[in-house]
N, C-alpha and C. Protein backbone atom coordinates (compact mmCIF):
# COMPACT_ATOMS: atom_id res chain seq x y z
N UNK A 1 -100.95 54.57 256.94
CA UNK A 1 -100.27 53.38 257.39
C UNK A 1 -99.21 53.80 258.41
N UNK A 2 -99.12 52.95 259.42
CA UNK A 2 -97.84 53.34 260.64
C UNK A 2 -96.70 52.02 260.47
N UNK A 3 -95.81 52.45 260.43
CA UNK A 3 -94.52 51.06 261.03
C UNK A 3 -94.58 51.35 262.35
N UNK A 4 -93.98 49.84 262.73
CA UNK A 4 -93.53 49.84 263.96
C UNK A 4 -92.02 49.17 263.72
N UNK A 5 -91.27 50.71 264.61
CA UNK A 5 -89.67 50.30 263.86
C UNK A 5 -88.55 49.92 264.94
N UNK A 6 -87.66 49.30 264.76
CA UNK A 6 -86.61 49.01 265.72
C UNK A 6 -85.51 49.48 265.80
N UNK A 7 -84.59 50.02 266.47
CA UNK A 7 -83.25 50.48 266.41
C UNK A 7 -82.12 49.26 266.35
N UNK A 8 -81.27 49.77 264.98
CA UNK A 8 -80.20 48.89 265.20
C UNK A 8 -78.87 49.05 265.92
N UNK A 9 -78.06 48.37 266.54
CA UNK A 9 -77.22 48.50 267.42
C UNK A 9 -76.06 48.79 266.55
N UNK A 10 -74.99 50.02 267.46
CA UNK A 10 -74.71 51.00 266.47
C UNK A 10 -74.99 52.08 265.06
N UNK A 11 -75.85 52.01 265.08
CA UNK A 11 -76.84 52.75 263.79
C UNK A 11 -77.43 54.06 264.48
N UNK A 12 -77.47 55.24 264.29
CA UNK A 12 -78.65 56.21 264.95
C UNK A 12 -78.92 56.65 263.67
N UNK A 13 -80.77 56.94 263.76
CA UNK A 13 -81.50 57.46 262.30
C UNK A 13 -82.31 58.60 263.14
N UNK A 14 -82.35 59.64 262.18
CA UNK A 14 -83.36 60.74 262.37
C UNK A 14 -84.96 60.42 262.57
N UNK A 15 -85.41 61.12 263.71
CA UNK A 15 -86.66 60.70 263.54
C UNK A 15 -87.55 62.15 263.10
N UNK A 16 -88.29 61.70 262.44
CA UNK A 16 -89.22 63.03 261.42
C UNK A 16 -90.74 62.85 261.78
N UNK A 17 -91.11 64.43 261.91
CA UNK A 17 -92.39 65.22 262.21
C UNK A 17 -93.27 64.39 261.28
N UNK A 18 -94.15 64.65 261.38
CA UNK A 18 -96.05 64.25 260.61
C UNK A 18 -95.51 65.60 258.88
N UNK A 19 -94.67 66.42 259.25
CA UNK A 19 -94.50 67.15 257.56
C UNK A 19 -93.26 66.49 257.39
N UNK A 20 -92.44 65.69 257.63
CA UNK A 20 -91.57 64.92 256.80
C UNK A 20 -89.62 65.64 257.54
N UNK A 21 -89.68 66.60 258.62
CA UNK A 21 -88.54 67.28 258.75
C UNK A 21 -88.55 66.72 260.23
N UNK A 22 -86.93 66.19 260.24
CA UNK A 22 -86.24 66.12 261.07
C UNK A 22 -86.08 66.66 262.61
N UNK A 23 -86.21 65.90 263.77
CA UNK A 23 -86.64 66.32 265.26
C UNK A 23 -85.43 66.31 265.79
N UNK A 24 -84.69 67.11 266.22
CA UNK A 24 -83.79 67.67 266.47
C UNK A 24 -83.70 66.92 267.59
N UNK A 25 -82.87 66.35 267.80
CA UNK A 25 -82.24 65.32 269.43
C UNK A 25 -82.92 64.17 269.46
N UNK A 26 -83.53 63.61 268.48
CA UNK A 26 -84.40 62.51 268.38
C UNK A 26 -83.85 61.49 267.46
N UNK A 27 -84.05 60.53 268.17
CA UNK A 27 -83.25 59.23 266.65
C UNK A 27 -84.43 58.47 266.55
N UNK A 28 -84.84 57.83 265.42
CA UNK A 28 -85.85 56.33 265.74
C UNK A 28 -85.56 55.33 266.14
N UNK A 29 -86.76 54.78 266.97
CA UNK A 29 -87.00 53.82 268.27
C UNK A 29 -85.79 53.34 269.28
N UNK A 30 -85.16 54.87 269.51
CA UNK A 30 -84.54 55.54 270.18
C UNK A 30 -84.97 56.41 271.71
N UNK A 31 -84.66 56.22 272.73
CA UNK A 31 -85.78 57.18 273.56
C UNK A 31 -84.80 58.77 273.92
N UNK A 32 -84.85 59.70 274.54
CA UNK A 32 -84.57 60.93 274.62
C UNK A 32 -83.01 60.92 274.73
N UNK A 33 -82.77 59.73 275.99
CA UNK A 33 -81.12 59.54 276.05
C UNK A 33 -80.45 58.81 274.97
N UNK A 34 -81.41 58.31 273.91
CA UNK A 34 -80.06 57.66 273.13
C UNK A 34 -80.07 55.79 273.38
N UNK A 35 -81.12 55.50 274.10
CA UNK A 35 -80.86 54.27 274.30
C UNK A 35 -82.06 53.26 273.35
N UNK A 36 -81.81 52.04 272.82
CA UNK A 36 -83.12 51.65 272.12
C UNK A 36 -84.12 51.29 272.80
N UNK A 37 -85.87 51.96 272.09
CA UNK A 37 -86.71 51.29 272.57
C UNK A 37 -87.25 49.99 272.39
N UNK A 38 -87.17 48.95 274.15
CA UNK A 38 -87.24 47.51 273.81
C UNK A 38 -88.66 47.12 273.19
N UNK A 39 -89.65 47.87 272.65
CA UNK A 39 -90.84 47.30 272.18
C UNK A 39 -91.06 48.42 270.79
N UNK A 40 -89.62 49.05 270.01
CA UNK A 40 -89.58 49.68 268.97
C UNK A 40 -90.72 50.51 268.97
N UNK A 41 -90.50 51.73 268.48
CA UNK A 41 -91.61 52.93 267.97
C UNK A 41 -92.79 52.61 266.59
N UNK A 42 -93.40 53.44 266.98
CA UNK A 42 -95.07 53.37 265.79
C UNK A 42 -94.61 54.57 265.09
N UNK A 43 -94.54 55.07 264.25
CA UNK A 43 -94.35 56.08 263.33
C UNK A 43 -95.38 55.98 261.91
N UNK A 44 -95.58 57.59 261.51
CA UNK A 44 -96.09 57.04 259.99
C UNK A 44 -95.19 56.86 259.08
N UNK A 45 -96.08 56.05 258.23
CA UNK A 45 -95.18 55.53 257.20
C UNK A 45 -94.43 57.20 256.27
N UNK A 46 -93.36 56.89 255.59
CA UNK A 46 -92.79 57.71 255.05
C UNK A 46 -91.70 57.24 254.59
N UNK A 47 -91.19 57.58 252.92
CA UNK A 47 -90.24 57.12 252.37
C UNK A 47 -88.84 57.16 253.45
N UNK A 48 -88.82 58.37 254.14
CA UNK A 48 -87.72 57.99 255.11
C UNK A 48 -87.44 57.08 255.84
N UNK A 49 -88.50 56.73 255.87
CA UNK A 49 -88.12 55.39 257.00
C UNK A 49 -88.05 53.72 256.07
N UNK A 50 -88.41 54.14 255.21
CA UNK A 50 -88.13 52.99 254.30
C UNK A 50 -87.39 53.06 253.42
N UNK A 51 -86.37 54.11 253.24
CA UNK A 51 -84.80 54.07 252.92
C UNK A 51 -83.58 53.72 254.13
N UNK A 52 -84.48 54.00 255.08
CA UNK A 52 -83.58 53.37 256.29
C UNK A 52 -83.44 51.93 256.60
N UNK A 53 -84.86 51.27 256.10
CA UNK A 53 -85.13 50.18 256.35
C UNK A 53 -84.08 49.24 255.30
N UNK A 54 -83.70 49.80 254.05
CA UNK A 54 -83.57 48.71 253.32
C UNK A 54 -82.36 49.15 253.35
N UNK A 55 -81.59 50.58 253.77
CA UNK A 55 -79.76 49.96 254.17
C UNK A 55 -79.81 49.03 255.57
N UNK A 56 -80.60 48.85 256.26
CA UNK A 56 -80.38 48.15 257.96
C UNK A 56 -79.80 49.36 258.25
N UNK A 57 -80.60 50.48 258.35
CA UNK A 57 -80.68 51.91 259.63
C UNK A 57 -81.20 51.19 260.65
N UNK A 58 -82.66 50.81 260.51
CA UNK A 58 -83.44 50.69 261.20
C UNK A 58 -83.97 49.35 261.29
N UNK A 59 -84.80 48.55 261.85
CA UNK A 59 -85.42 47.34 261.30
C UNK A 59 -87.02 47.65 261.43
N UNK A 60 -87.64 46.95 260.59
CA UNK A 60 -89.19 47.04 260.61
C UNK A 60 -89.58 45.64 261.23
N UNK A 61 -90.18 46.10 262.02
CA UNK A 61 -91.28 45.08 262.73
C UNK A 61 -92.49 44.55 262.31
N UNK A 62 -93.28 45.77 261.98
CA UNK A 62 -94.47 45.51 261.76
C UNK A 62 -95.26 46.64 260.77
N UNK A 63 -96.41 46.46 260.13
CA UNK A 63 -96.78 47.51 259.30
C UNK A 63 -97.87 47.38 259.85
N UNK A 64 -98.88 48.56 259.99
CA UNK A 64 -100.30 48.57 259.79
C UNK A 64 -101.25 49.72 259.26
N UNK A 65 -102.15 49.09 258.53
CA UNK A 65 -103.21 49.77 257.58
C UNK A 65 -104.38 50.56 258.94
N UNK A 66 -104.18 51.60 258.71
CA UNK A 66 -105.18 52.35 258.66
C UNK A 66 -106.97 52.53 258.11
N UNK A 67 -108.16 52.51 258.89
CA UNK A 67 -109.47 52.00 258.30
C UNK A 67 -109.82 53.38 258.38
């Protein structure tokens, strides 16, 4: 399953590899400088990002299943 996630204004969240560890200079749906992306990032799903989701780190857009 992938989210598609949004950045909240003032908030920066870690964004994490396909093994679950942290990308060094990277925030989610965030782009390289730090600014939000206006059509939010696809990521896989992972408890990290859905502990972010439910303080408002991040916002979720959208989910999708994998065939």
């Amino acid at each position: 399953m992938t989210l598609l996630i949004q950045a909240v204004d003032g908030r920066l969240f870690s964004l994490v590899d396909a093994s679950g560890h942290a990308v060094r200079g990277r925030f989610a749906a965030r782009d390289k400088g730090g600014a939000a992306m206006p059509g939010g990032e696809l990521v896989r799903d992972h408890t990290h990002y859905r502990r972010a989701i439910l303080r408002g780190d991040i916002k979720l857009v959208a989910e999708q299943e994998h065939s």
